[in-house]
Protein backbone atom coordinates (compact mmCIF):
# COMPACT_ATOMS: atom_id res chain seq x y z
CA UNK A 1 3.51 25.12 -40.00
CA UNK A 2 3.46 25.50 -36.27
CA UNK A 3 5.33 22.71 -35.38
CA UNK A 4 8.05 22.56 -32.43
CA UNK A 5 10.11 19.91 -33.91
CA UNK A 6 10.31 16.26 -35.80
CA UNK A 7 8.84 13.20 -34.15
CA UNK A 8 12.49 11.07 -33.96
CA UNK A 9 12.01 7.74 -34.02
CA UNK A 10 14.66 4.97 -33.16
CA UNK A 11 14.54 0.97 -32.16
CA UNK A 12 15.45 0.96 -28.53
CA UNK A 13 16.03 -2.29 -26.48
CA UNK A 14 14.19 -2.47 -22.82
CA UNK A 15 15.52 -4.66 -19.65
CA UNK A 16 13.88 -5.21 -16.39
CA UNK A 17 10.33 -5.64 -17.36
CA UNK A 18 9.13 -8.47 -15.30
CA UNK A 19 8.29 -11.79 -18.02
CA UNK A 20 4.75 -11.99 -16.13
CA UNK A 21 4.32 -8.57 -16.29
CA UNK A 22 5.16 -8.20 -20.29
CA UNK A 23 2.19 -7.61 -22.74
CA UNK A 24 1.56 -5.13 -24.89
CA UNK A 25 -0.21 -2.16 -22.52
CA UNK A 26 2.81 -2.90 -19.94
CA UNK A 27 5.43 -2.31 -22.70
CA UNK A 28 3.47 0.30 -24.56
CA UNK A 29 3.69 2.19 -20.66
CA UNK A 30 7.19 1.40 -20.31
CA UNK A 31 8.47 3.16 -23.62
CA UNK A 32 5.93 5.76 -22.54
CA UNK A 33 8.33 6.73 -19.22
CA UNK A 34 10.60 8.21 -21.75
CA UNK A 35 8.65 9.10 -25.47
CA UNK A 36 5.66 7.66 -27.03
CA UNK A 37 5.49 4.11 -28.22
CA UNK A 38 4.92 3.25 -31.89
CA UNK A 39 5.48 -0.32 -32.37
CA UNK A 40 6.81 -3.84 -30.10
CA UNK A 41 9.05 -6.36 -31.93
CA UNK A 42 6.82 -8.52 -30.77
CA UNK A 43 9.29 -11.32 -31.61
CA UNK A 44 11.53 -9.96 -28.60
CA UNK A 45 7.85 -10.01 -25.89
CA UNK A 46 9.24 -13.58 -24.27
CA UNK A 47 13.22 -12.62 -24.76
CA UNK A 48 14.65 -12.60 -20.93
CA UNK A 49 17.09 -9.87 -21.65
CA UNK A 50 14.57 -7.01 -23.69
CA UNK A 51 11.89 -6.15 -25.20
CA UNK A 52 12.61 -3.92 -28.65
CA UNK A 53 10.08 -1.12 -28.96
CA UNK A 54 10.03 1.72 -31.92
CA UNK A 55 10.15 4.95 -29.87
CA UNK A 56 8.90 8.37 -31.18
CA UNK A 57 10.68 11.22 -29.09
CA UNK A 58 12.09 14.81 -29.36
CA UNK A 59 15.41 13.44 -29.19
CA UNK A 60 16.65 9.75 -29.67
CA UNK A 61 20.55 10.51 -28.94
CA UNK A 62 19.11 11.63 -25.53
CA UNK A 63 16.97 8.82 -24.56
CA UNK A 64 17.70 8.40 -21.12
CA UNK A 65 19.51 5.16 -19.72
CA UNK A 66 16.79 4.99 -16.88
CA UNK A 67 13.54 5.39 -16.11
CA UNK A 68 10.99 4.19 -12.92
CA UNK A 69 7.42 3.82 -13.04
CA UNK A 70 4.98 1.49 -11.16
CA UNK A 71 3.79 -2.00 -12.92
CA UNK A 72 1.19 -3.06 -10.82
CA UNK A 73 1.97 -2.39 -6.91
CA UNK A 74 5.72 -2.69 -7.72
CA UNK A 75 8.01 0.48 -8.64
CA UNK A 76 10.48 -0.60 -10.61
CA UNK A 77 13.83 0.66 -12.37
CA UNK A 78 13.79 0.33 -16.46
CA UNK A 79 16.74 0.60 -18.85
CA UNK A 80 16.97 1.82 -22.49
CA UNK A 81 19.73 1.33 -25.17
CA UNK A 82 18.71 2.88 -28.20
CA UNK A 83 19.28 -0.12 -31.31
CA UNK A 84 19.01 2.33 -34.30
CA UNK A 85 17.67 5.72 -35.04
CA UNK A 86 15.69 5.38 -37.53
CA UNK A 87 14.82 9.53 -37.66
CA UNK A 88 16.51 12.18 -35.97
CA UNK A 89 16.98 15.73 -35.68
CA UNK A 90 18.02 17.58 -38.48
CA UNK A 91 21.56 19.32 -38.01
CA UNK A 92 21.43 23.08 -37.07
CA UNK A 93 22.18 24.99 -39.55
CA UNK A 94 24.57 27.76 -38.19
CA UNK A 95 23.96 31.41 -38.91
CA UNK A 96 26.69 34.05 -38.95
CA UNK A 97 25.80 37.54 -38.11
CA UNK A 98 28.09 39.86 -40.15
């Protein structure tokens, strides 16, 4: 009761975190740019290409491709590709006014 929306959540891959710059509070910040983050594959921490993070937003299909923030003194340009949506929006229901 109350409540604006759902919490979607979706597996989203992340490039252009620097490798000496990736542990968990720098990731965790870097899915923060664009929702919250709920989980690192941490399998993927060491991967050149990505990281994969589970994202919580208020709407995965709009994630955006690009996002800067500041890792230490360094601004820096990060990319997201959602994986898999693992929640989303339910579909709007349409109402007809007679």
């Amino acid at each position: 009761v109350g409540a604006k929306g759902v919490l979607n959540i979706a597996w989203v891959n992340v490039s252009n975190i620097p490798l000496d710059k990736r542990h968990e509070k720098n990731i965790a910040f870097v899915g923060s740019l664009v929702g919250v983050t709920l989980d690192i594959d941490k399998s993927t921490v060491n991967r050149p290409e990505s990281v994969r993070i589970k994202l919580g937003c208020r709407d995965a299909e709009k994630i955006p491709e690009k996002a800067e923030g500041v890792l230490g003194d360094h601004f820096c340009d990060f990319f997201y590709s959602v994986d898999k949506i693992l929640v989303k929006n339910p579909p709007k229901e349409s109402v007809t006014v007679a």
